[in-house]
Protein backbone atom coordinates (compact mmCIF):
# COMPACT_ATOMS: atom_id res chain seq x y z
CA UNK A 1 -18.54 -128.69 -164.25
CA UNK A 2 -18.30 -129.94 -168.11
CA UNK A 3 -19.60 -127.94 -170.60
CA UNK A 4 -19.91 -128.47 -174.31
CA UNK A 5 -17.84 -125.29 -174.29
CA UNK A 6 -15.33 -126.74 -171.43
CA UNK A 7 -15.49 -126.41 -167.69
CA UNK A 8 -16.86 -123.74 -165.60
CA UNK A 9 -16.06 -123.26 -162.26
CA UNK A 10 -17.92 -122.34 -159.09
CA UNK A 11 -17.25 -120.52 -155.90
CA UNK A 12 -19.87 -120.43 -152.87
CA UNK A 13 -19.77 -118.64 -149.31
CA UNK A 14 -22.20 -119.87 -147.31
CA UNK A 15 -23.49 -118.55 -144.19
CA UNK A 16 -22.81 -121.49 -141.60
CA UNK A 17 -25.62 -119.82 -138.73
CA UNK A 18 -28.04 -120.08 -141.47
CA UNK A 19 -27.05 -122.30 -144.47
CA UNK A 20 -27.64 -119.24 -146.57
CA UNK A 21 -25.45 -119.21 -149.51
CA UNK A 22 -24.60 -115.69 -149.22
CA UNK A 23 -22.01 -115.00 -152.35
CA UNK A 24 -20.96 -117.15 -155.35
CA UNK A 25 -18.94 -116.98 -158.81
CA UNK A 26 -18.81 -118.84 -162.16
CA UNK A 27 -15.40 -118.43 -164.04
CA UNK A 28 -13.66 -120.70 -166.73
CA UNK A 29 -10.73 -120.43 -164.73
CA UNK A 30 -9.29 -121.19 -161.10
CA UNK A 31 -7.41 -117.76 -160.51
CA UNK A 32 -8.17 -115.88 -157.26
CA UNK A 33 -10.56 -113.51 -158.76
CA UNK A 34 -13.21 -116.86 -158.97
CA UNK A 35 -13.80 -117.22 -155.13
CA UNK A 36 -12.58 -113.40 -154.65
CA UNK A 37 -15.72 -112.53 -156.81
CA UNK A 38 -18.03 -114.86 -154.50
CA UNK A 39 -16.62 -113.25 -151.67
CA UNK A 40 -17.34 -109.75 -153.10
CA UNK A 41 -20.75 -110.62 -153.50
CA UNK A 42 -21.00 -112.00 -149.94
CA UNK A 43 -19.83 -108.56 -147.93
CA UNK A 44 -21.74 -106.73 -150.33
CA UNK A 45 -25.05 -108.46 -149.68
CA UNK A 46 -24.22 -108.75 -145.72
CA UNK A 47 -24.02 -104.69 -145.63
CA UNK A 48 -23.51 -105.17 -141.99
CA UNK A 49 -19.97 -105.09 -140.08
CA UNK A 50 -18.33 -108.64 -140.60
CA UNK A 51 -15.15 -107.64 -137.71
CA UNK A 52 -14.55 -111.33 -136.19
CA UNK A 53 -16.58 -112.67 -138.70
CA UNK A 54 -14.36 -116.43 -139.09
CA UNK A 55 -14.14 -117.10 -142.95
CA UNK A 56 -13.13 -120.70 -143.18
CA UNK A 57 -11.69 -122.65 -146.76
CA UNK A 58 -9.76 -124.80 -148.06
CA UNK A 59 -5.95 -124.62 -148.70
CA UNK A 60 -6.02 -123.94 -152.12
CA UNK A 61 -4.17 -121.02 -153.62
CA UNK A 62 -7.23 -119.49 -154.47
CA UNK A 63 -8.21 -118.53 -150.78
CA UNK A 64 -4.47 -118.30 -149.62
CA UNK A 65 -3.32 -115.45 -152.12
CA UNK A 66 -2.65 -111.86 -150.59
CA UNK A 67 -5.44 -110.21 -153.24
CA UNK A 68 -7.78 -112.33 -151.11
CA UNK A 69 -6.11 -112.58 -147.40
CA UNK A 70 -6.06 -108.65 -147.73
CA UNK A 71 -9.93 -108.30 -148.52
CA UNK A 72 -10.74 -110.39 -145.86
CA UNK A 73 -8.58 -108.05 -143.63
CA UNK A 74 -9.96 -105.18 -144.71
CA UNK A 75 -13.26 -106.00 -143.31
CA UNK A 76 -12.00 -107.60 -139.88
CA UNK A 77 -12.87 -110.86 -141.28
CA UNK A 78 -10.15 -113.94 -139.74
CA UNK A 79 -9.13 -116.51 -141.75
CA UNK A 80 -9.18 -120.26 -141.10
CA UNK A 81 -7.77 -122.79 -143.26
CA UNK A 82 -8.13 -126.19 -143.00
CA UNK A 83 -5.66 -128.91 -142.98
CA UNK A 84 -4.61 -130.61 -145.97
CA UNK A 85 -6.54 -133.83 -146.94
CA UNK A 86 -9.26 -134.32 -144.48
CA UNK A 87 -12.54 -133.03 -145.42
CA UNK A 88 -13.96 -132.55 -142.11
CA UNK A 89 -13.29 -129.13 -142.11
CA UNK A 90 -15.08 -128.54 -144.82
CA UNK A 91 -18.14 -130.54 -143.91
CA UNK A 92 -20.56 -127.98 -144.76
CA UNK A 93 -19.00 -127.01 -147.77
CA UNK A 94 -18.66 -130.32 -149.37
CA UNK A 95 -22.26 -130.97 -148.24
CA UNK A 96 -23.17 -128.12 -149.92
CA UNK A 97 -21.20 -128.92 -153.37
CA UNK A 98 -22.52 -132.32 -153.42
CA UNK A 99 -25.88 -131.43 -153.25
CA UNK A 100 -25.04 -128.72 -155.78
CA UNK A 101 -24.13 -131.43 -157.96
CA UNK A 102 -27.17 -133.96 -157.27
CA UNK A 103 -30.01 -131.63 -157.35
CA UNK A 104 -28.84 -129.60 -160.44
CA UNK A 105 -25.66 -130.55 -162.14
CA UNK A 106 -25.93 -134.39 -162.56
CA UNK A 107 -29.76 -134.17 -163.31
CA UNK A 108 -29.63 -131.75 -166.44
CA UNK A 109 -26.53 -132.56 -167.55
CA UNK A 110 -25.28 -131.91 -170.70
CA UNK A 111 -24.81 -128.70 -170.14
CA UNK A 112 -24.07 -126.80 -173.28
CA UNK A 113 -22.58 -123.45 -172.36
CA UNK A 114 -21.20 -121.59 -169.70
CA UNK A 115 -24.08 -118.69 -169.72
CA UNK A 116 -26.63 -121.63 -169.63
CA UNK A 117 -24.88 -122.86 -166.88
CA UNK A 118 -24.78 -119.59 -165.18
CA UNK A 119 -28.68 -119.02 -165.19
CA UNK A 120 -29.43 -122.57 -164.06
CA UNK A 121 -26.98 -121.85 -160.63
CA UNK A 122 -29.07 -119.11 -160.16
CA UNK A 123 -32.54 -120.81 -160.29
CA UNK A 124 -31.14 -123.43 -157.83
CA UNK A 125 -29.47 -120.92 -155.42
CA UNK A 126 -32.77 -118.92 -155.65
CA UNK A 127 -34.54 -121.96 -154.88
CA UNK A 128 -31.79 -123.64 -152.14
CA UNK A 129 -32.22 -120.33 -149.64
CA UNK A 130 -35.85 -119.93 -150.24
CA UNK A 131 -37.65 -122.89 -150.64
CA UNK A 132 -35.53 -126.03 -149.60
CA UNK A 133 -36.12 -127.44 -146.59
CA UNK A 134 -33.17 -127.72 -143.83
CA UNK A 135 -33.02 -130.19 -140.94
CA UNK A 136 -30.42 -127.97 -139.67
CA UNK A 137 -32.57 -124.36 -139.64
CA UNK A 138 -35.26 -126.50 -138.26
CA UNK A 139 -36.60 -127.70 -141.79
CA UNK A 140 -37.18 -124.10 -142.91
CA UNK A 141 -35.62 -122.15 -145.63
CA UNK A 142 -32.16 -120.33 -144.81
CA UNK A 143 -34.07 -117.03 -145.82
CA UNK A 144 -36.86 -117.97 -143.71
CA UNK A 145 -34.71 -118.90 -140.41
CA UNK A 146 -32.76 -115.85 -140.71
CA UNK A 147 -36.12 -113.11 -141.03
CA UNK A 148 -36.67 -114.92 -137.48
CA UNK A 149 -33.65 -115.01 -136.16
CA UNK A 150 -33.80 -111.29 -136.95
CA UNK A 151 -37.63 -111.46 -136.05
CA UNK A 152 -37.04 -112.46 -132.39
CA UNK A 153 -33.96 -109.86 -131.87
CA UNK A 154 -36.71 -106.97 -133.19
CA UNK A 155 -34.90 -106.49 -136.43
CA UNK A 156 -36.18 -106.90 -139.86
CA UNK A 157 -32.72 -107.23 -141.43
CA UNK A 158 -29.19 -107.56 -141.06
CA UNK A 159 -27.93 -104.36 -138.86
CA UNK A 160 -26.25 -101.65 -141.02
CA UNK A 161 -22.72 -100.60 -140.30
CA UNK A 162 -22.21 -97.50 -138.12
């Protein structure tokens, strides 16, 4: 994204089961500590065992460095790339990054700084897993669909590991 102080970058990881985005990352740069830092935030907020969990990106170099392969390893998590130039994939995440970019970006554009930038993603991440409506969670919130997923297995949260 442009910025009167040059582009900023953005990493999600989104919950597919949910739609939750789960972990993300603003950097001036496209080094592996951008989506690395997303993912961070992602195991740390899941505080649950992620063992089989399928973690599924794009190609770039980003996702396919050994820094990140070997966190996802640590945790059990498999990785699944997809192919080179189709986006299908990717579906959710370009769904995701487009309407990223037409309910915030475009919209309030110019953006002046990176911090700016920064506090504006999170308003609109608050506000995309609490209070936007998806067809796909049954037009409910992500945050709401998961309390009753977790609801209906008598849980009130993610289980802890053991």
């Amino acid at each position: 994204m442009r910025t009167w102080a040059g582009f900023v970058h953005v990493a999600f990881v989104i919950d597919v089961f949910s739609r939750m985005i789960v972990g993300w990352s603003l950097a001036t740069h496209l080094r592996t500590d951008l989506p690395l830092d997303a993912l961070e935030m992602a195991i740390w907020r899941r505080k649950t065992r992620l063992d089989g969990l399928v973690h599924h990106s794009d190609a770039g170099s980003q996702y396919t460095s050994i820094r990140y392969s070997e966190r996802l390893a640590e945790h059990g998590i498999e990785p699944s790339i997809g192919s080179v130039g189709d986006s299908y994939d990717n579906a959710l995440a370009e769904t995701t990054i487009e309407l990223f970019k037409t309910e915030l970006i475009h919209p309030r554009r110019p953006w002046r700084t990176a911090d700016q930038l920064e506090l504006a993603v999170l308003e609109w991440i608050d506000w995309f897993n609490h209070r936007r409506l998806h067809s796909a969670c049954g037009s409910v919130p992500p945050a709401e669909f998961e309390a009753a997923h977790y609801a209906a297995l008598g849980q009130q949260q993610l289980p802890l590991p053991q």
